[in-house]
C-alpha atoms as a PDB file:
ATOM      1  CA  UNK A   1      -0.429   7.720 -12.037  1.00  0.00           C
ATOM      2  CA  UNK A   2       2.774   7.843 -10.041  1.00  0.00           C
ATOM      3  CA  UNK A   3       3.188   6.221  -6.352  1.00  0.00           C
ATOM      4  CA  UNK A   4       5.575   7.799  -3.861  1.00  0.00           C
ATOM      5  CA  UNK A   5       6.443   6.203  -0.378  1.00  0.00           C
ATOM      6  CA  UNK A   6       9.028   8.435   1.231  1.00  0.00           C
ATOM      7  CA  UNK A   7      11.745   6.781   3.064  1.00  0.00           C
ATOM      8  CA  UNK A   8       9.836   8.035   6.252  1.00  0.00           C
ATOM      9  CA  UNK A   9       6.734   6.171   5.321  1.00  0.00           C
ATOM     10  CA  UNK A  10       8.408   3.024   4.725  1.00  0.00           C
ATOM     11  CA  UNK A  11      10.135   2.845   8.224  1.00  0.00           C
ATOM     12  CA  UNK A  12       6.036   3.661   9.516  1.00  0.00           C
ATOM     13  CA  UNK A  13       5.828   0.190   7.743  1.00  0.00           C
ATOM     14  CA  UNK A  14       8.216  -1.401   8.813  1.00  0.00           C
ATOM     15  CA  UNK A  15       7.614  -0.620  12.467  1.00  0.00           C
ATOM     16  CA  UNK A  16       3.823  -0.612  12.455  1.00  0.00           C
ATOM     17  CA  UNK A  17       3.140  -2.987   9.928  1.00  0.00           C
ATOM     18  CA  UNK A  18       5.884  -5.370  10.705  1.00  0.00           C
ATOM     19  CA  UNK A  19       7.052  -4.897   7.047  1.00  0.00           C
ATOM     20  CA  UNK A  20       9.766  -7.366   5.568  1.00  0.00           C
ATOM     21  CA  UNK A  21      11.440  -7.929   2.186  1.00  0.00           C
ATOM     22  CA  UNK A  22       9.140  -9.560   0.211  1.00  0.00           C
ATOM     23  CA  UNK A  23       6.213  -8.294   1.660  1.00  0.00           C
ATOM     24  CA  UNK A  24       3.164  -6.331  -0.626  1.00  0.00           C
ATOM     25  CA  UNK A  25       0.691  -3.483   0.349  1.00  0.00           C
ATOM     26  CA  UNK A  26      -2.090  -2.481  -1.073  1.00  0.00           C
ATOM     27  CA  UNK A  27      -3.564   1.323  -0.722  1.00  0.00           C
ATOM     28  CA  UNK A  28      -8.067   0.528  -1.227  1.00  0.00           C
ATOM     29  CA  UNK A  29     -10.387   2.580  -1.633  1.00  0.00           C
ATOM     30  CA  UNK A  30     -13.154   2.380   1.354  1.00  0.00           C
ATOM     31  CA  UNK A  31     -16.323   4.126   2.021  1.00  0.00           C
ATOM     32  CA  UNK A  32     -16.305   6.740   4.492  1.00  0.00           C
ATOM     33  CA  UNK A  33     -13.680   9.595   5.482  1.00  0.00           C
ATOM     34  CA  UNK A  34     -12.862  12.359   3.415  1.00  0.00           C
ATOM     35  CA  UNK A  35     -10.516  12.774   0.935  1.00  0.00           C
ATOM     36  CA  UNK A  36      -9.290  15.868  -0.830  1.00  0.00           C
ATOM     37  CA  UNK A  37     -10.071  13.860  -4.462  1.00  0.00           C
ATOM     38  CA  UNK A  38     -13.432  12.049  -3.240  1.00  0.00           C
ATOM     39  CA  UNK A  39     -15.756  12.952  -0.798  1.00  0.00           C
ATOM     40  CA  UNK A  40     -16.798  10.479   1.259  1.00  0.00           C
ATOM     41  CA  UNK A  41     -14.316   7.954   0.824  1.00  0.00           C
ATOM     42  CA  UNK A  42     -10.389   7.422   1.693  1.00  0.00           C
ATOM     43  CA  UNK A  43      -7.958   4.983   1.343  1.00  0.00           C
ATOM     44  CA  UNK A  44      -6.901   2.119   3.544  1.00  0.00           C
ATOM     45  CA  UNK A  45      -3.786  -0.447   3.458  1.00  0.00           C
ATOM     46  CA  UNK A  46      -3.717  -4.072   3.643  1.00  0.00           C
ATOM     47  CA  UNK A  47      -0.802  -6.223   3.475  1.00  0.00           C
ATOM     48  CA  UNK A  48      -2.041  -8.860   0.705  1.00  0.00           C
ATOM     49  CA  UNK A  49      -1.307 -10.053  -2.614  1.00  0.00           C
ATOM     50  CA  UNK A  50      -0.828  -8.059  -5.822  1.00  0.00           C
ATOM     51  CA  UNK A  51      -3.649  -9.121  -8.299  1.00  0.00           C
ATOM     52  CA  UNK A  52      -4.928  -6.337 -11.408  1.00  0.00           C
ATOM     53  CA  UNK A  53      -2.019  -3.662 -10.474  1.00  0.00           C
ATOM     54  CA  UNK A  54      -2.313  -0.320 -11.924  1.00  0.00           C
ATOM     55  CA  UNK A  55       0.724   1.028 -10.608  1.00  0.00           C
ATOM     56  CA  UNK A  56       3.150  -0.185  -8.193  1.00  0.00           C
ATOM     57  CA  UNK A  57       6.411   0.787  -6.704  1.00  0.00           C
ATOM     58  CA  UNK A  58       9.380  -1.471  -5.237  1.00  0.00           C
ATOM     59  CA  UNK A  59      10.938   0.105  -1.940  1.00  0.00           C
ATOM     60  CA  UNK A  60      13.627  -1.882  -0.043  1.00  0.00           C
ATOM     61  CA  UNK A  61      12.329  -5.144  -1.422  1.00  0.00           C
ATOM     62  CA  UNK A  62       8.747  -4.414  -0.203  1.00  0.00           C
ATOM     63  CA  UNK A  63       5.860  -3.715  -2.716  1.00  0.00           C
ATOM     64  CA  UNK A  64       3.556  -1.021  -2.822  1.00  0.00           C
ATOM     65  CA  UNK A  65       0.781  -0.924  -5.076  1.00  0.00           C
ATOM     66  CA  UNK A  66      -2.797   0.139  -6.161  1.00  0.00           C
ATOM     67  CA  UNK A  67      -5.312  -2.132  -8.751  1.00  0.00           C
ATOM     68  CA  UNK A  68      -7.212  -0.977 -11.450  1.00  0.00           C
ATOM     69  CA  UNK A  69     -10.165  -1.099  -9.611  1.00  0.00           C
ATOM     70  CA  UNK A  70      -9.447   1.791  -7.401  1.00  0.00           C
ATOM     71  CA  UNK A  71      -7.889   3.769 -10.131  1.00  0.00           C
ATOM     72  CA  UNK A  72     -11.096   6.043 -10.293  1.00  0.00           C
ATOM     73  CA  UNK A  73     -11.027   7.035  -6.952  1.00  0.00           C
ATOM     74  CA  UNK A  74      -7.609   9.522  -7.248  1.00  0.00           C
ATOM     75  CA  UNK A  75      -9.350  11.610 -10.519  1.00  0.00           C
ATOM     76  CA  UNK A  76      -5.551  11.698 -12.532  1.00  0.00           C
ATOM     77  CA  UNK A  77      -3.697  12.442  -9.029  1.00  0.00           C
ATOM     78  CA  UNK A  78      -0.644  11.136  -8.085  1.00  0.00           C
ATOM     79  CA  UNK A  79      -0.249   9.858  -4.365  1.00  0.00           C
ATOM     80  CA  UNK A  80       2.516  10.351  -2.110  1.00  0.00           C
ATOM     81  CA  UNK A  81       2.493   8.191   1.271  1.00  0.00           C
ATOM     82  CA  UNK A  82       4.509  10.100   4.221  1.00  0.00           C
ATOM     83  CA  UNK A  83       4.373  10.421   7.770  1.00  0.00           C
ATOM     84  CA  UNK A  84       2.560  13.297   9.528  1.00  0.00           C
ATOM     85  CA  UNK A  85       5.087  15.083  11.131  1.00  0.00           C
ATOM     86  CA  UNK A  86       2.212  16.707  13.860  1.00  0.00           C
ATOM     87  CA  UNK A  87       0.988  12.979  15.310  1.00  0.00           C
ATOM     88  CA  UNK A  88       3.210  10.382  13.317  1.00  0.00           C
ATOM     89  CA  UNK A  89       0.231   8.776  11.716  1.00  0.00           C
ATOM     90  CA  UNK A  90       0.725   7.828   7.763  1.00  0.00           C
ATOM     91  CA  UNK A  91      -0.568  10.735   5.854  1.00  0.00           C
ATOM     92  CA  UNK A  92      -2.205  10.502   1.859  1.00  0.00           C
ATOM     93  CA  UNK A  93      -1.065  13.814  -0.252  1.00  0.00           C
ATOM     94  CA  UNK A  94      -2.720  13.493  -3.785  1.00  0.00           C
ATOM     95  CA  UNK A  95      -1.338  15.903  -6.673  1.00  0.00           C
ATOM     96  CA  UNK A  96      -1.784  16.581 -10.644  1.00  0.00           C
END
């Protein structure tokens, strides 16, 4: 599974999430929502540490990453983070 967070996305963290070098984020699965993968669930972010990663990606010195755990939830999709260019809001794309 491959993890994008486009260079848009990451200043969303920075300026939202108060971001710094050093920091780690984890995309969770949580009950509830809708998802284009799994109905009736969506993903969340935490800032927190990394523990079980499945995949993780290392953008300006700030971690991004998703455990094992949560793996089943994306059904062999890759995820790309962005911002919605419509409201500004971060935005989940999934894609084989």
């Amino acid at each position: 599974m491959k993890l994008e967070v486009t260079d848009n996305a990451l200043n969303w963290f920075n300026d939202e999430m108060d971001a710094e070098k050093g920091d780690t984020f984890r995309f969770f699965v949580r009950y509830g929502g809708n998802s284009p993968v799994q109905s009736g669930f969506s993903l969340g972010v935490t800032k927190e540490t990394a523990q079980d990663v499945a995949t993780s990606l290392d953008k300006d010195g700030i971690t991004f990453f998703i455990e094992n755990k949560d793996l089943w939830f994306f059904d062999q999709h890759d995820l790309k983070v962005d911002i919605d260019q419509g409201d500004g809001t971060l935005s989940f794309y999934y894609s084989k």
